[in-house]
Protein backbone atom coordinates (compact mmCIF):
# COMPACT_ATOMS: atom_id res chain seq x y z
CA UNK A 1 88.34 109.84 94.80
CA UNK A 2 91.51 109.92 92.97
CA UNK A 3 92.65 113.33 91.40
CA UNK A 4 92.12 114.22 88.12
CA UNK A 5 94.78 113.05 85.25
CA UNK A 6 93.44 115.78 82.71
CA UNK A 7 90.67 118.17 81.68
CA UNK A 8 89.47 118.95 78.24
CA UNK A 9 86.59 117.93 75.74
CA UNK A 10 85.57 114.85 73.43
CA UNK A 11 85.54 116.29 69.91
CA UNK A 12 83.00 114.76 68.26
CA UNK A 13 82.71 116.35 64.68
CA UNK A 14 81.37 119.86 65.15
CA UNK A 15 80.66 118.64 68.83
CA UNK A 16 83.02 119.28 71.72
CA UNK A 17 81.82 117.43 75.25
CA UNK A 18 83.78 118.46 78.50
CA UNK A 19 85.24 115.89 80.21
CA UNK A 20 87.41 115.09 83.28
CA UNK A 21 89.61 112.37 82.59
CA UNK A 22 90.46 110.01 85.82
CA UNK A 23 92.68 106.82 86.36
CA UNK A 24 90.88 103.60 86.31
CA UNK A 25 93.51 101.67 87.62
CA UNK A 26 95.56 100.93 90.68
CA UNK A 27 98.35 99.08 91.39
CA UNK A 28 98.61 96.80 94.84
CA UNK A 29 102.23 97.17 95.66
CA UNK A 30 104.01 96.35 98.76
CA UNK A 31 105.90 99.72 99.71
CA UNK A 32 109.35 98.46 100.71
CA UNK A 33 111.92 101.40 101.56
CA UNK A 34 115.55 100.80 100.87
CA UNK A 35 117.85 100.61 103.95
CA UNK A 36 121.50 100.29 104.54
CA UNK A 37 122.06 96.96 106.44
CA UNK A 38 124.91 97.97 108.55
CA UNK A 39 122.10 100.41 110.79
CA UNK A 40 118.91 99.99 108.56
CA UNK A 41 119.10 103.91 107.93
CA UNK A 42 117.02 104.87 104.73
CA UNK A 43 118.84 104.87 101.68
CA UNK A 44 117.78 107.86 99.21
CA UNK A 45 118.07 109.06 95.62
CA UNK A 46 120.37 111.90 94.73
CA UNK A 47 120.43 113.86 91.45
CA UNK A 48 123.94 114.02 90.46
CA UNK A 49 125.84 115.98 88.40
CA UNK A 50 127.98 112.89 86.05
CA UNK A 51 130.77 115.63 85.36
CA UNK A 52 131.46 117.21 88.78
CA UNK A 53 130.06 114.78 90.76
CA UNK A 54 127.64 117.12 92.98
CA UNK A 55 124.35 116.89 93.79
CA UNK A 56 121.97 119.21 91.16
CA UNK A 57 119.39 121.04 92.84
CA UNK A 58 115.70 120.53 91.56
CA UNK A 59 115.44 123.90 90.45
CA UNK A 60 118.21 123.41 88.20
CA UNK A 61 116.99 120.10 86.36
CA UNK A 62 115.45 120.60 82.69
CA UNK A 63 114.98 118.89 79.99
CA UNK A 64 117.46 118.53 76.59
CA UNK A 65 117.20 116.46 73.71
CA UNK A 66 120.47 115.47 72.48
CA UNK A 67 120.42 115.72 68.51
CA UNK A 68 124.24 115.09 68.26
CA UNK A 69 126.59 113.51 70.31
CA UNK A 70 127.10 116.06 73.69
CA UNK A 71 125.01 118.75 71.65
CA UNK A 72 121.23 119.15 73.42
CA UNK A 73 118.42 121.45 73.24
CA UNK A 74 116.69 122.33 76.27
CA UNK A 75 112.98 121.90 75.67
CA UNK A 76 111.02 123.83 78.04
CA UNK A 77 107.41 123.29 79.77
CA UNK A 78 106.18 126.06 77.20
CA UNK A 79 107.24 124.30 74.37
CA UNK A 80 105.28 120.94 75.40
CA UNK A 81 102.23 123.48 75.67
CA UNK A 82 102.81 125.37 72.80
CA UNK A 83 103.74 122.38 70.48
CA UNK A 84 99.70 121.71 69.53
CA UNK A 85 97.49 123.37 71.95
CA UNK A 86 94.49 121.68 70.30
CA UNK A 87 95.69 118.30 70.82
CA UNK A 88 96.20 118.59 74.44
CA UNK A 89 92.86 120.19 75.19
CA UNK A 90 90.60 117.92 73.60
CA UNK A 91 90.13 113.84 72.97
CA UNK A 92 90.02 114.24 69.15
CA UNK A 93 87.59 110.95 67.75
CA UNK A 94 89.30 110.46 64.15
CA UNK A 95 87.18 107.07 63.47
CA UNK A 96 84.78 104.15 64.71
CA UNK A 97 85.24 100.57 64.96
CA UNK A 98 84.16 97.26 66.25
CA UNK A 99 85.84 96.72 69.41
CA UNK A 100 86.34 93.22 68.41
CA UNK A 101 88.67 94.13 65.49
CA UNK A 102 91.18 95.91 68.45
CA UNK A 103 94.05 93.05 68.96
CA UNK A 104 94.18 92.63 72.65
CA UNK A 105 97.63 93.92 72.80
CA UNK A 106 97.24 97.40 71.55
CA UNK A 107 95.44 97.65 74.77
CA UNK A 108 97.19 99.73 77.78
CA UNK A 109 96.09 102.15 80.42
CA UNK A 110 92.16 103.21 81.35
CA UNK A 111 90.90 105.80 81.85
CA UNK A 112 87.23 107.09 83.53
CA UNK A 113 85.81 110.11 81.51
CA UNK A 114 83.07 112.54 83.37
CA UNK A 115 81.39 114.92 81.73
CA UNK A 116 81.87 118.39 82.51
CA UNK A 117 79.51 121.36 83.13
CA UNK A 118 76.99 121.23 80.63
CA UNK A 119 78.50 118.45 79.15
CA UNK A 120 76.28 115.33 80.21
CA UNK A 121 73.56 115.68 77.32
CA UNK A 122 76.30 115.18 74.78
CA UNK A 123 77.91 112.81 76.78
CA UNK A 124 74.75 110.89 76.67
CA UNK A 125 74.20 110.93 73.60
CA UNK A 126 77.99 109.97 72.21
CA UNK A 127 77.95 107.07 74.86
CA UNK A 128 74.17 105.82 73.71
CA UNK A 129 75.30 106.41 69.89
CA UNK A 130 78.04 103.81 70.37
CA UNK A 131 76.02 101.16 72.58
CA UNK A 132 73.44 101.05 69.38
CA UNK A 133 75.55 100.66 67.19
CA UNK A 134 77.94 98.69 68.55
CA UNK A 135 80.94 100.87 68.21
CA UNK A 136 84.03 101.94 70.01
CA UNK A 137 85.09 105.47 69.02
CA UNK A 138 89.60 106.37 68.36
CA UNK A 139 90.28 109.08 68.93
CA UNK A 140 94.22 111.09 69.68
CA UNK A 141 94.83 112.89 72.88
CA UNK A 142 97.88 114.03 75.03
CA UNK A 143 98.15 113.36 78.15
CA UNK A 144 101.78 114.30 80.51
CA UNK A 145 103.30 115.72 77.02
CA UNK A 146 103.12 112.18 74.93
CA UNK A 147 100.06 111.76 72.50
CA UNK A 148 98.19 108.55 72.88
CA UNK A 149 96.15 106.43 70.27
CA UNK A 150 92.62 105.57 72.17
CA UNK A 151 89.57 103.41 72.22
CA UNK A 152 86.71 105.47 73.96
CA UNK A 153 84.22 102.49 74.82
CA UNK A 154 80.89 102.55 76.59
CA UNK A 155 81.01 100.48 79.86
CA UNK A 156 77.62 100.89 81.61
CA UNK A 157 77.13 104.32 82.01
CA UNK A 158 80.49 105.83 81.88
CA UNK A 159 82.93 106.10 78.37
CA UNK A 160 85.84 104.49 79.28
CA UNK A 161 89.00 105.78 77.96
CA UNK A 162 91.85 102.87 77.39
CA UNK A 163 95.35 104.21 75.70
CA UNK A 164 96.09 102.25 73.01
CA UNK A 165 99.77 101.31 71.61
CA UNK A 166 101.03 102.45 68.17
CA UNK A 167 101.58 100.01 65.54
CA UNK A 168 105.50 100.91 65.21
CA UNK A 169 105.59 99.84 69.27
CA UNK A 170 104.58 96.08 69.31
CA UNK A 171 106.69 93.77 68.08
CA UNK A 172 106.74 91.53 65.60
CA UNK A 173 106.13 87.69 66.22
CA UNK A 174 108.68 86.80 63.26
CA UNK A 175 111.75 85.95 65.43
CA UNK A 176 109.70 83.50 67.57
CA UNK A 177 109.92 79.95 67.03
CA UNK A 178 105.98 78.61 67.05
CA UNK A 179 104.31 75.78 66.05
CA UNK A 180 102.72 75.54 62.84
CA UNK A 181 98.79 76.25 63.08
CA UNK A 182 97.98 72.17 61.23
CA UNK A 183 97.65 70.31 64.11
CA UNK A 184 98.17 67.15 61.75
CA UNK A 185 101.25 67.84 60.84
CA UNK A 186 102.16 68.34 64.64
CA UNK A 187 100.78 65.05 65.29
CA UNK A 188 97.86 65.50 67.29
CA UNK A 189 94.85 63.76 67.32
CA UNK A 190 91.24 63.61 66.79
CA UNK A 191 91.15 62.13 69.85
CA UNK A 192 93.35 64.58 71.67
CA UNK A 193 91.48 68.07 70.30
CA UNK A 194 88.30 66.27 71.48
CA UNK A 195 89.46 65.88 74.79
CA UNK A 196 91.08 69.13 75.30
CA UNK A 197 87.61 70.68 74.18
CA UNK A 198 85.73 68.85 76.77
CA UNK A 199 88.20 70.07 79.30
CA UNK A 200 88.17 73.52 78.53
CA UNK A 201 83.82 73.06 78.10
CA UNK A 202 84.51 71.86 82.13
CA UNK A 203 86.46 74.71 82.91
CA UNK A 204 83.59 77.29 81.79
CA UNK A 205 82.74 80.44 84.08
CA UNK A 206 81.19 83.62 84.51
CA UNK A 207 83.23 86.48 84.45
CA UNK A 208 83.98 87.36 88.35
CA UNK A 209 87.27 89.12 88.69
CA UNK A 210 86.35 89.68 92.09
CA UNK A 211 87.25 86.55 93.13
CA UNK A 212 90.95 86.38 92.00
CA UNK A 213 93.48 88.06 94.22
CA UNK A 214 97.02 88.45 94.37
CA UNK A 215 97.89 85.14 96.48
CA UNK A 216 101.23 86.21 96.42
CA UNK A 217 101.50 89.68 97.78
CA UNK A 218 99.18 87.84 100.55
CA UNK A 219 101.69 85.33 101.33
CA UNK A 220 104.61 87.38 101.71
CA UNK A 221 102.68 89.48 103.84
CA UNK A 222 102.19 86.75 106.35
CA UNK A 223 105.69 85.72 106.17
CA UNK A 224 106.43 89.80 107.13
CA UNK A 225 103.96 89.24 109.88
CA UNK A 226 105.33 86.16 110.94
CA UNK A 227 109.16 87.94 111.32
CA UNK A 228 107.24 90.64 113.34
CA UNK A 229 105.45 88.32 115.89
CA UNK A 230 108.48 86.52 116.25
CA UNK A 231 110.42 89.65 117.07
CA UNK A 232 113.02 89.59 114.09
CA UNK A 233 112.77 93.70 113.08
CA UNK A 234 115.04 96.28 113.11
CA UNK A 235 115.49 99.50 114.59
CA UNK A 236 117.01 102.59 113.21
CA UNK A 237 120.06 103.16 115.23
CA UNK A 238 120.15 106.86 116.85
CA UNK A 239 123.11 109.16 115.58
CA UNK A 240 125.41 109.77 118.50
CA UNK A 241 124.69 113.63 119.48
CA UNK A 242 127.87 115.88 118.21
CA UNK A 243 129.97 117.66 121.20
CA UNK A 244 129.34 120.84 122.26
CA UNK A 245 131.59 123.69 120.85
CA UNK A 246 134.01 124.61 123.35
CA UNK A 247 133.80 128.31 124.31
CA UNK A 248 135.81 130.72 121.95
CA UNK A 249 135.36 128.58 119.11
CA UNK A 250 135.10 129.76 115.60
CA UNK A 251 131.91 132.05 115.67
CA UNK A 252 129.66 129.98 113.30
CA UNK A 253 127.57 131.85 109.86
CA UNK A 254 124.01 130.46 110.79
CA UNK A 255 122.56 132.24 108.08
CA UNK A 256 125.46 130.33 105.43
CA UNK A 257 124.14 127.31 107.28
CA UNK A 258 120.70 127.68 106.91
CA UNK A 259 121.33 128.85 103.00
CA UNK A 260 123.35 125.30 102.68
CA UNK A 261 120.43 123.54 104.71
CA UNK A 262 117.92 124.52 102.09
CA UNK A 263 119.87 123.73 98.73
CA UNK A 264 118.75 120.80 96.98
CA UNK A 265 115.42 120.54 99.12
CA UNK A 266 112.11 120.54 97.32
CA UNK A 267 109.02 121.95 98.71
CA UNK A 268 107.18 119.41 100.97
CA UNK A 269 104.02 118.81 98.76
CA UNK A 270 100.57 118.06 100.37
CA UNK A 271 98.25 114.48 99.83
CA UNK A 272 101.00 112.29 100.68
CA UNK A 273 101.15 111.42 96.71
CA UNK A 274 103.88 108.52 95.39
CA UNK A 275 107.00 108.10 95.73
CA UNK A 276 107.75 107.95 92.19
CA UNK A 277 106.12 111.28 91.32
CA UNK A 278 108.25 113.14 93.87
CA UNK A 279 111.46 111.50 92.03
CA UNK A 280 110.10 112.61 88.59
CA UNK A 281 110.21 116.08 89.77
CA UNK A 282 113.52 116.04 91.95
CA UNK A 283 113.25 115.38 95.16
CA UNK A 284 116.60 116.41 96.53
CA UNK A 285 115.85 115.77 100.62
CA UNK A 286 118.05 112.66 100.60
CA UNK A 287 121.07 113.33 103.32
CA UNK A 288 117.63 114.86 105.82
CA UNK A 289 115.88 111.52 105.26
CA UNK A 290 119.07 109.63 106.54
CA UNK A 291 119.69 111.15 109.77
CA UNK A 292 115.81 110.83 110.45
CA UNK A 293 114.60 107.80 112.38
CA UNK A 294 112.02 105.83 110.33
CA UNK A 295 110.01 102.66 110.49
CA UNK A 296 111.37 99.44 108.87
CA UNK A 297 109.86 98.19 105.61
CA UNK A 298 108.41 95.21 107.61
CA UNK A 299 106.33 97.64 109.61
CA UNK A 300 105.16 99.58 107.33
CA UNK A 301 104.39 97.15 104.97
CA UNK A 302 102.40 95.02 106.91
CA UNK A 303 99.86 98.33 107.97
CA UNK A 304 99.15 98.83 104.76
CA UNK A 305 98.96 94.57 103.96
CA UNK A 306 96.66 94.68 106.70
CA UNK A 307 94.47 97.98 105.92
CA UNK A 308 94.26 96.44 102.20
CA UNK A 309 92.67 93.31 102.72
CA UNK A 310 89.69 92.44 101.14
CA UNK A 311 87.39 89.30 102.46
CA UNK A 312 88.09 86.40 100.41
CA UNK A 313 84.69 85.02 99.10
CA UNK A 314 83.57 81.60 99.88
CA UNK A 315 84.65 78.50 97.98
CA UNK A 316 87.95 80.15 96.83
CA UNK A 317 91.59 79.67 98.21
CA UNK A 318 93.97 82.47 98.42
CA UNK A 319 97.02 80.65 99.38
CA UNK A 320 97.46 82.52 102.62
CA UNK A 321 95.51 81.00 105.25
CA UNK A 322 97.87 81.53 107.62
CA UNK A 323 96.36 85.60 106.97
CA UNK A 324 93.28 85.36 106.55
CA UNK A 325 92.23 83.06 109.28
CA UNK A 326 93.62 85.49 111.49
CA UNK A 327 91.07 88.07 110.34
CA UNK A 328 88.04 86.67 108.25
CA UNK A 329 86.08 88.97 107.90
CA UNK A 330 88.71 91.82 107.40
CA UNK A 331 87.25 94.09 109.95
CA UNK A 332 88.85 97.83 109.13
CA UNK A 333 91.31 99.12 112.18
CA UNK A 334 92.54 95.55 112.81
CA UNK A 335 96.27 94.09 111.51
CA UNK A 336 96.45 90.28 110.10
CA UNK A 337 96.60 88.68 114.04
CA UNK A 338 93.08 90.39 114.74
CA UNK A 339 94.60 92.83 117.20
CA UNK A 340 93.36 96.42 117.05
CA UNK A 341 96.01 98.54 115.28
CA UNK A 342 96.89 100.58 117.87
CA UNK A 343 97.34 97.76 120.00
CA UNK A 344 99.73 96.41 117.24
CA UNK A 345 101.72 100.03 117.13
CA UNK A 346 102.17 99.67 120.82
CA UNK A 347 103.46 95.99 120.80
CA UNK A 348 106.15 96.89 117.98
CA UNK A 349 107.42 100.18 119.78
């Protein structure tokens, strides 16, 4: 279950629903680390100060808006509370429309909505409203400190939630060079339309998302296999243990040490979430995570190629059959080559 994005209420008139509001969405990415190719160590991302040149500790990082050249004001995280309190509690519906008068490309990010405690009769009855009469609601809400325009549309038996762009952000067609909208005086045919309409009449389908994949993310996961089973990876190199101090040395501050060890770390957070949230708020653990052995992107990209697999359904190619003959049916615990995973583990060690 993914974690909740937001809490708050629908504002329907005089009616406020609680809600949960959830992502709808994922994205399939291949996780590739950077590495430095001289000894494949993993290269990390430092927060630097541009005037002095040293790293910035998380705990020092805010947030200024620069209203004149070199001249900011901090803004704080009290001030994106305190800036409207109402609009960040609640998913304010301002109007109705028909879903078909939404241009496709105001559409952006969806979201699930669940009601809340004591919530689900007005849910209900917002969500049936809409179905009869074959509206989608707008509606303003903030969500991470930017307000969003919103379609709230019923999809079965949940509202679904989908951000919607503001007029000022998409851009105008003007500058584009397209073809005029007579097909006469572009030259085409009777002839011509009448056979492009029988093509696209051929071409008809239901709706079955299901069967489209991303062909290639699957190939270059077999090619990353392929560099695996043939050997060709990569091992961290080990850092060559320091001497020991010689005896009557320079009695060393361990507590300065530990003090210096600690700067510039964040705190390790729990449920293994993104990467790119634990830039957004700092992450300062760079110069650890390069003396620490780790696997190569090929490695771990291929465990989780392997552990995201879906069967293909029949009929359709995916354009990596090198993959997925391997391991038809996608049974879990198994890589690409059919091998149990632990078997896999063992043979890259």
């Amino acid at each position: 279950m993914p974690r909740v994005v937001w809490k708050g209420a629908i504002a329907f008139g005089l009616v406020h629903v609680p809600v949960a509001l959830y992502p709808a969405s994922t994205a399939n990415r291949l996780d590739l680390d950077l590495l430095d190719r001289r000894d494949f160590a993993p290269v990390g991302y430092q927060r630097i100060n541009k005037r002095t040149g040293e790293q910035v500790s998380p705990s020092d990082i805010v947030k200024g808006y620069q209203y004149e050249d070199g001249q900011y004001v901090v803004v704080t995280d009290e001030d994106f509370r305190e800036a409207n309190v109402e609009a960040t509690q609640t998913v304010e519906i301002v109007g109705f429309v028909s879903q078909d008068d939404i241009p496709p490309y105001y559409f952006d990010t969806p979201y699930y909505l669940e009601p809340g405690r004591r919530g689900e009769k007005g849910y209900a009855l917002l969500r049936e409203t809409m179905r009869a009469t074959r509206r989608v609601a707008l509606a303003l809400v903030v969500i991470r400190s930017r307000q969003h325009l919103a379609a709230v549309i019923p999809v079965g038996a949940v509202l679904l939630m989908n951000t919607l762009r503001f007029a000022d952000e998409i851009r105008s067609v003007d500058e584009l060079k397209l073809p005029d909208e007579s097909l006469k005086k572009l030259g085409v045919t009777a002839r011509e339309l009448e056979m492009a309409e029988r093509l696209v009449e051929d071409m008809v389908e239901d709706w079955a998302p299901e069967q489209y994949r991303d062909t290639y993310r699957d190939d270059l996961m077999a090619r990353i296999e392929a560099k695996i089973e043939s050997g060709r990876t990569h091992v961290l190199a080990e850092t060559p243990a320091k001497e020991p101090a010689e005896a009557g040395a320079e009695v060393v501050d361990l507590m300065a040490l530990l003090k210096r060890s600690l700067e510039g770390r964040s705190p390790r957070r729990a449920g293994g979430k993104a990467r790119s949230e634990n830039e957004e708020e700092g992450a300062g653990a760079d110069e650890d995570s390069a003396r620490r052995p780790s696997r190569s992107a090929g490695r771990k990209s291929a465990a989780s190629g392997a552990s995201a697999r879906k069967p293909v359904p029949p009929g359709r190619s995916t354009g990596a059959g090198k993959t997925a003959s391997r391991n038809p049916a996608g049974e879990p615990g198994k890589d690409g080559g059919g091998r149990a995973a632990g078997e896999t583990r063992r043979r890259r060690a």
